[in-house]
PDB file of N, CA and C in Angstrom:
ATOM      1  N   UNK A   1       2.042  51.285 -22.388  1.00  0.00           N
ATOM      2  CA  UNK A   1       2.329  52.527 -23.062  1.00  0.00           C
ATOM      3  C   UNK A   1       1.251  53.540 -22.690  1.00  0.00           C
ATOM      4  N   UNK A   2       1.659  55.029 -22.038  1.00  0.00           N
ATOM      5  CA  UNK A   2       0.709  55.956 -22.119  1.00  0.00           C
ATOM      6  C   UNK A   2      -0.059  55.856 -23.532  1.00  0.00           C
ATOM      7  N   UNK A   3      -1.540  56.377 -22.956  1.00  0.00           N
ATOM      8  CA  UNK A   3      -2.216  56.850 -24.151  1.00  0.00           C
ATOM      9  C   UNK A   3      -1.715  57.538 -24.683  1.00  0.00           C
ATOM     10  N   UNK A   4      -1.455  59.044 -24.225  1.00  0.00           N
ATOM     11  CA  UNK A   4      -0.894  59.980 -25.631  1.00  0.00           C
ATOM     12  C   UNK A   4       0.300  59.489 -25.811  1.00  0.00           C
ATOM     13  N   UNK A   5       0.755  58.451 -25.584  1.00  0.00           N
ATOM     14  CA  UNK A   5       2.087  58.663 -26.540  1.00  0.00           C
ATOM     15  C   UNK A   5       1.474  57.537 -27.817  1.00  0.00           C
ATOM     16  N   UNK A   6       0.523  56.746 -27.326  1.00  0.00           N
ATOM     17  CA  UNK A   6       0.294  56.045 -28.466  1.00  0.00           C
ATOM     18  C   UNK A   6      -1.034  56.640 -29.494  1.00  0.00           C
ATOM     19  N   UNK A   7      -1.551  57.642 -29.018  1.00  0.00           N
ATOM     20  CA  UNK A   7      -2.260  58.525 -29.647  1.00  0.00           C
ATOM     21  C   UNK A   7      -1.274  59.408 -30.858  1.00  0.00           C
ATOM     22  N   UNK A   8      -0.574  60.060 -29.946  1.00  0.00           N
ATOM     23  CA  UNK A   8       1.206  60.552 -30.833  1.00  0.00           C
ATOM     24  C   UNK A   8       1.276  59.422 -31.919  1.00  0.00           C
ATOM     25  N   UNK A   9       1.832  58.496 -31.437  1.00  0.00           N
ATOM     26  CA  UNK A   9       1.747  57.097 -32.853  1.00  0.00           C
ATOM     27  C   UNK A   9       1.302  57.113 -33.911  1.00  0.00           C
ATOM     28  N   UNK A  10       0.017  57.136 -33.325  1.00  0.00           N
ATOM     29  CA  UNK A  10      -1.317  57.056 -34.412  1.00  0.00           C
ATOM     30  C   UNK A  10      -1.190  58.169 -35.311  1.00  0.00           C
ATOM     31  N   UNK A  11      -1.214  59.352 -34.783  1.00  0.00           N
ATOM     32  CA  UNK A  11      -1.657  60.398 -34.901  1.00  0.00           C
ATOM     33  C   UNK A  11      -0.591  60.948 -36.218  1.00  0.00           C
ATOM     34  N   UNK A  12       0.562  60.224 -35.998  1.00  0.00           N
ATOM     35  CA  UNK A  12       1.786  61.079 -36.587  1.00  0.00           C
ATOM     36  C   UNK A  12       1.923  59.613 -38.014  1.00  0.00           C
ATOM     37  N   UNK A  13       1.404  58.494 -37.217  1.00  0.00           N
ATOM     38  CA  UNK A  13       1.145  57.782 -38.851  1.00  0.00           C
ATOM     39  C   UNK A  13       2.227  56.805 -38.919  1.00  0.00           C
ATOM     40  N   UNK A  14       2.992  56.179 -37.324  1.00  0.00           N
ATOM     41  CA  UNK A  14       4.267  55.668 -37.068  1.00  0.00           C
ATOM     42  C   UNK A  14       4.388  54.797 -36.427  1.00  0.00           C
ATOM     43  N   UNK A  15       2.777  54.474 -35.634  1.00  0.00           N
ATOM     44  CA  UNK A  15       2.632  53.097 -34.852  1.00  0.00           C
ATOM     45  C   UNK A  15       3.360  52.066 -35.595  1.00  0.00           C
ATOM     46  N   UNK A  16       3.429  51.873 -37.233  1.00  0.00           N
ATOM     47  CA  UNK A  16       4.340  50.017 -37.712  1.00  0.00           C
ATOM     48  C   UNK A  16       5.368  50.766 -37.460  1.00  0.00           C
ATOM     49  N   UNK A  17       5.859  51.931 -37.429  1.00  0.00           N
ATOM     50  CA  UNK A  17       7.303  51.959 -37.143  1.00  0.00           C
ATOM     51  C   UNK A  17       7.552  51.577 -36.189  1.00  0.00           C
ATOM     52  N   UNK A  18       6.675  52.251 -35.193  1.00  0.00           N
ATOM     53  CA  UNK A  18       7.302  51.809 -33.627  1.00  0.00           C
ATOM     54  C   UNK A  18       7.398  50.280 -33.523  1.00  0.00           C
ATOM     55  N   UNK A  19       6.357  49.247 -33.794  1.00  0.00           N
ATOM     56  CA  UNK A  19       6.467  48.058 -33.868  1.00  0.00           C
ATOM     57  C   UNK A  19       7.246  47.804 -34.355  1.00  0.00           C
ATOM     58  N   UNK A  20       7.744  48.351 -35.490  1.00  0.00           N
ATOM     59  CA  UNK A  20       8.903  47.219 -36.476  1.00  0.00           C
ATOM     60  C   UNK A  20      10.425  47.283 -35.533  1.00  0.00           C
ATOM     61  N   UNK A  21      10.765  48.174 -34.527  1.00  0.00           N
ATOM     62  CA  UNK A  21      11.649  48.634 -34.022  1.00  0.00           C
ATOM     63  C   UNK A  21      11.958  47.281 -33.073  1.00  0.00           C
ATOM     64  N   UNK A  22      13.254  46.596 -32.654  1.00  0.00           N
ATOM     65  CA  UNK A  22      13.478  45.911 -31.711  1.00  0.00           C
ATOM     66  C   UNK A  22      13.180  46.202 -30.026  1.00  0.00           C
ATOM     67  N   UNK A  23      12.429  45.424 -29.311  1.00  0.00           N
ATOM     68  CA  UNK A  23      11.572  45.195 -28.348  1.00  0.00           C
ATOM     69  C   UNK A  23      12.450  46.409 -27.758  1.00  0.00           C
ATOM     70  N   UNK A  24      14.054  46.000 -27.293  1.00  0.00           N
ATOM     71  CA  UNK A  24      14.828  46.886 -26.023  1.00  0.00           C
ATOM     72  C   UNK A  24      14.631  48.227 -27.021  1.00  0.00           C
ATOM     73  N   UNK A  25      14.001  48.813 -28.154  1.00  0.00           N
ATOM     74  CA  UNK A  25      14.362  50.162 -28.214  1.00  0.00           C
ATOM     75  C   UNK A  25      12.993  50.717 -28.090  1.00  0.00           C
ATOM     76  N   UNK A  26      11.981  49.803 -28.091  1.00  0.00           N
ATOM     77  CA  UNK A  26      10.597  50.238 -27.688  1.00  0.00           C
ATOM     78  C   UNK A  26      10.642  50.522 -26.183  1.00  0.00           C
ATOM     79  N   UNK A  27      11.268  49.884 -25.284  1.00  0.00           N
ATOM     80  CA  UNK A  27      11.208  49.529 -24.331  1.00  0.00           C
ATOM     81  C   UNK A  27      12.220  51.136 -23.599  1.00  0.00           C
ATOM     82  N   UNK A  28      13.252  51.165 -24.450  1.00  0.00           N
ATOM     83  CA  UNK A  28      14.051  52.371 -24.105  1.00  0.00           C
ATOM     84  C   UNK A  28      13.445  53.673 -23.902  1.00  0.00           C
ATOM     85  N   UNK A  29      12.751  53.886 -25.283  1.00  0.00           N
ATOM     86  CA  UNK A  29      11.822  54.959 -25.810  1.00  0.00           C
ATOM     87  C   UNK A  29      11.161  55.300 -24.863  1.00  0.00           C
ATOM     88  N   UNK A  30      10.219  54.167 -24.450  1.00  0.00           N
ATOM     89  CA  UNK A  30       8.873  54.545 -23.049  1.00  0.00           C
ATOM     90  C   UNK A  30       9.425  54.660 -21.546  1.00  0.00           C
ATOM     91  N   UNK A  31      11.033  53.861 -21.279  1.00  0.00           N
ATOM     92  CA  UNK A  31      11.100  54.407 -19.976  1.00  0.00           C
ATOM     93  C   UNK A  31      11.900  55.937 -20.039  1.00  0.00           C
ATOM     94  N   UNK A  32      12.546  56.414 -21.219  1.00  0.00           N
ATOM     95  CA  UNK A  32      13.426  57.318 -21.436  1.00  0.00           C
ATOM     96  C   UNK A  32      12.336  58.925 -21.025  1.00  0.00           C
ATOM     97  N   UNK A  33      10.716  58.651 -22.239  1.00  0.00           N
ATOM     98  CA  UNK A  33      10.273  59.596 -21.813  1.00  0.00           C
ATOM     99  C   UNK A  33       9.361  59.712 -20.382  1.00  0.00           C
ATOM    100  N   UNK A  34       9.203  58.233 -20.079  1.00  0.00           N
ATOM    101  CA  UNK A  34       8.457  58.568 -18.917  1.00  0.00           C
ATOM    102  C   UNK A  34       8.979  58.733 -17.397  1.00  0.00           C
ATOM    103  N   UNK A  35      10.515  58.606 -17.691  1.00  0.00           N
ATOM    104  CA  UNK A  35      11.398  59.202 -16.307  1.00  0.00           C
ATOM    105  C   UNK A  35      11.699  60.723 -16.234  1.00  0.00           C
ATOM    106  N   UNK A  36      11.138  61.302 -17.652  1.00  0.00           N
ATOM    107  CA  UNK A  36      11.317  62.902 -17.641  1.00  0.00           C
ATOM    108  C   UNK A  36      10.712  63.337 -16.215  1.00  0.00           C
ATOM    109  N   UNK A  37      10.793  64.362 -15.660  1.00  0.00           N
ATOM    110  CA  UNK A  37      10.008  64.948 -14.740  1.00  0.00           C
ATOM    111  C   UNK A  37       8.877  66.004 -15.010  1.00  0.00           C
ATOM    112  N   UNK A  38       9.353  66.611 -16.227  1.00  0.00           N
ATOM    113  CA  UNK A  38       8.519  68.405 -16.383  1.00  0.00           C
ATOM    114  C   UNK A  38       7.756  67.313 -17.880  1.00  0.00           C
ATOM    115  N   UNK A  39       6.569  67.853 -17.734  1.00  0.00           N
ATOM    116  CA  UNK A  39       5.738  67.362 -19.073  1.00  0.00           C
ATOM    117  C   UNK A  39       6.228  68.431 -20.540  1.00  0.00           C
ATOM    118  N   UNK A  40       6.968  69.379 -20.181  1.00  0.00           N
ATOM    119  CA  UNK A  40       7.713  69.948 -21.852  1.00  0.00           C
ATOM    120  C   UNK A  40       8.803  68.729 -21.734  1.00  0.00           C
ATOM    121  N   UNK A  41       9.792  68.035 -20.614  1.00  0.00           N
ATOM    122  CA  UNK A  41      11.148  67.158 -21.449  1.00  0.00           C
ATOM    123  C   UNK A  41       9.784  66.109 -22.072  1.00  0.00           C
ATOM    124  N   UNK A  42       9.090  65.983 -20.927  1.00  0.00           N
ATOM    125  CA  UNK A  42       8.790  64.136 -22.070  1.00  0.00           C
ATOM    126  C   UNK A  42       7.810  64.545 -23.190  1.00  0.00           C
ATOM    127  N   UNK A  43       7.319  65.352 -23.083  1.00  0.00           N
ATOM    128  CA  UNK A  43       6.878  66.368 -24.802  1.00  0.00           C
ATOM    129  C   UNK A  43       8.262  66.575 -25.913  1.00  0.00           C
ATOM    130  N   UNK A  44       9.238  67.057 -25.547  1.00  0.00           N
ATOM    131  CA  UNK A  44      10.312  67.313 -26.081  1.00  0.00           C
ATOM    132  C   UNK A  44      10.602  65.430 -26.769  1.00  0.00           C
ATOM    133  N   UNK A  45      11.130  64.869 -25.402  1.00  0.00           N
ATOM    134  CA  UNK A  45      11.288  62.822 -25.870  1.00  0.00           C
ATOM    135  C   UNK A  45      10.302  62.572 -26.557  1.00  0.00           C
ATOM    136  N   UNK A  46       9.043  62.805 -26.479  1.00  0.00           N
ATOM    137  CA  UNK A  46       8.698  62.417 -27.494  1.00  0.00           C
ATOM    138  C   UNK A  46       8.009  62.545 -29.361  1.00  0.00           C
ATOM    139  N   UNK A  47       8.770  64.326 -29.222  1.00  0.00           N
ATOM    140  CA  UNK A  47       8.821  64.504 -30.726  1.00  0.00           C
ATOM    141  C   UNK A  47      10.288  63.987 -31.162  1.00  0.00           C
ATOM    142  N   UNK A  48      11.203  63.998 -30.309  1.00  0.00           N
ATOM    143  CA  UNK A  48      12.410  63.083 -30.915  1.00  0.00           C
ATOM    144  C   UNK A  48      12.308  62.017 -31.247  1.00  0.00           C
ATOM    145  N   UNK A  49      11.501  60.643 -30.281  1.00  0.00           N
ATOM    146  CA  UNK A  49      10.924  59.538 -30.683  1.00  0.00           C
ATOM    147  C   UNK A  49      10.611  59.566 -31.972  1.00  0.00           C
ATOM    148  N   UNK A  50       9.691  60.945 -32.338  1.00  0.00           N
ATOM    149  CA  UNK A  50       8.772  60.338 -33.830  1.00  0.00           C
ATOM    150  C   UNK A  50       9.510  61.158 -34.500  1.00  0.00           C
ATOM    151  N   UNK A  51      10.498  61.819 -34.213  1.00  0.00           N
ATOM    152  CA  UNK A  51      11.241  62.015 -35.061  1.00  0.00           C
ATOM    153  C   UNK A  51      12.383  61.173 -36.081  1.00  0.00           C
ATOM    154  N   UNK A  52      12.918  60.460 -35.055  1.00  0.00           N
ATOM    155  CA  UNK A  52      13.537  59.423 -35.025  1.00  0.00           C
ATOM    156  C   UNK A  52      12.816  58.293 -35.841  1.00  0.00           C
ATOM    157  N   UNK A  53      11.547  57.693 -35.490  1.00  0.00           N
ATOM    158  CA  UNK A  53      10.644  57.080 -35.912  1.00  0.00           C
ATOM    159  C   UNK A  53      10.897  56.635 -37.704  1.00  0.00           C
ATOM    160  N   UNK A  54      10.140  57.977 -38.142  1.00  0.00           N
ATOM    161  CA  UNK A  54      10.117  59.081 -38.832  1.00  0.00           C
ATOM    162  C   UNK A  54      11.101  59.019 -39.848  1.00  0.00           C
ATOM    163  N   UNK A  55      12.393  59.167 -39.659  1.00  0.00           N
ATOM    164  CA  UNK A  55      13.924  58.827 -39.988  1.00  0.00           C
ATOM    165  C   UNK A  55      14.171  57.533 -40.534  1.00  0.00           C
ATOM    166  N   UNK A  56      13.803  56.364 -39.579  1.00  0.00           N
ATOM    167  CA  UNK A  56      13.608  55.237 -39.658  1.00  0.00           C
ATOM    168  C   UNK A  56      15.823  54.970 -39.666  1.00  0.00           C
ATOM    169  N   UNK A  57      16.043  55.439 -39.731  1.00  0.00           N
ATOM    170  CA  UNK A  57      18.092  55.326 -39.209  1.00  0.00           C
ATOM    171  C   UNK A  57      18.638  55.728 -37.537  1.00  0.00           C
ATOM    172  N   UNK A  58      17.752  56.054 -37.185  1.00  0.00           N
ATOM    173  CA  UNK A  58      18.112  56.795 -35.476  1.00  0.00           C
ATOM    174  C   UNK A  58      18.075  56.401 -34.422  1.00  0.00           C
ATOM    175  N   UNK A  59      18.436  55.575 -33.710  1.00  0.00           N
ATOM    176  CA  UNK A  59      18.052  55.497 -32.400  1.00  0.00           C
ATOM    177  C   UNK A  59      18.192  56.775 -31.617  1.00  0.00           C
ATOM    178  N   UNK A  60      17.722  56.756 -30.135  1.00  0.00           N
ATOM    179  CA  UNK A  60      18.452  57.762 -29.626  1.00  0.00           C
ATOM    180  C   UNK A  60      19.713  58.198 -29.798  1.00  0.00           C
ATOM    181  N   UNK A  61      19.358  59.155 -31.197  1.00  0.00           N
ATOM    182  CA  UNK A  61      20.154  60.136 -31.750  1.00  0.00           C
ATOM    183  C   UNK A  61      21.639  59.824 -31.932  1.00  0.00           C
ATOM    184  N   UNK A  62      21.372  58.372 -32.215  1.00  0.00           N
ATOM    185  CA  UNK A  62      22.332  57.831 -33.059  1.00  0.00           C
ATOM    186  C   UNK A  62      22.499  56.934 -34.386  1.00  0.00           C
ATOM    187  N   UNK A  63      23.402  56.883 -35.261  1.00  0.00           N
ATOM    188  CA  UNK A  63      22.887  56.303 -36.355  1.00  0.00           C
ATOM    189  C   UNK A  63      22.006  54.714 -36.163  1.00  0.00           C
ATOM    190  N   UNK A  64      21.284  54.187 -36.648  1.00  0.00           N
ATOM    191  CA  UNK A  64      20.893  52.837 -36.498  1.00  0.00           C
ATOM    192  C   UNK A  64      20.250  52.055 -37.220  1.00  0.00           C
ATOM    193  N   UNK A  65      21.433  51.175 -38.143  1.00  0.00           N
ATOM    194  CA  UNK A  65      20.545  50.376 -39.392  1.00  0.00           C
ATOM    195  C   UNK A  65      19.674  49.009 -38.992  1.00  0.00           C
ATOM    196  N   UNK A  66      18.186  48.745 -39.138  1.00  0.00           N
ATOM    197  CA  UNK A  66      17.681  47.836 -38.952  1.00  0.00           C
ATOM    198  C   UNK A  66      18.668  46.417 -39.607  1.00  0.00           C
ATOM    199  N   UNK A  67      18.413  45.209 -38.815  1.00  0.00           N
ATOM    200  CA  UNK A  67      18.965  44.170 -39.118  1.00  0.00           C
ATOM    201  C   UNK A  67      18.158  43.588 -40.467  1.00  0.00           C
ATOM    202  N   UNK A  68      18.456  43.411 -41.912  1.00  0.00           N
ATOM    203  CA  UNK A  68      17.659  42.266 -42.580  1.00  0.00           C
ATOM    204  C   UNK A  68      17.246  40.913 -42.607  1.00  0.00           C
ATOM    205  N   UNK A  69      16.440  40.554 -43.068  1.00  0.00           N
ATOM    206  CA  UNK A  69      16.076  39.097 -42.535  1.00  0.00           C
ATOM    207  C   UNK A  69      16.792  38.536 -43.952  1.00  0.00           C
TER     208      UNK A  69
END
């Protein structure tokens, strides 16, 4: 994981979110913003990320209920 995006994490107070999230959507998240090209899209991906985060219902900007144990 880039630093600033895990600085972003920290910073925004969402790192257990990101962890609590299933591996393929962590995994989505970091190649989604880091195939952006211009540093405003993967700035843009990643206030949606913690937006989403944040939400804790969203995947990429779709509804998404965590599974219960």
């Amino acid at each position: 994981m880039p630093g600033w995006v895990s600085d972003a994490l920290v910073d925004a107070g969402l790192g257990q979110a990101y962890r609590d999230r299933p591996p393929y959507q962590r995994n989505d998240y970091l190649s989604w913003i880091n195939r952006a090209v211009r540093d405003a899209t993967k700035r843009k991906r990643l206030h949606q990320m913690l937006a989403e985060l944040e939400a804790g219902d969203v995947y990429m900007g779709r509804e998404w209920h965590p599974r219960r144990s």
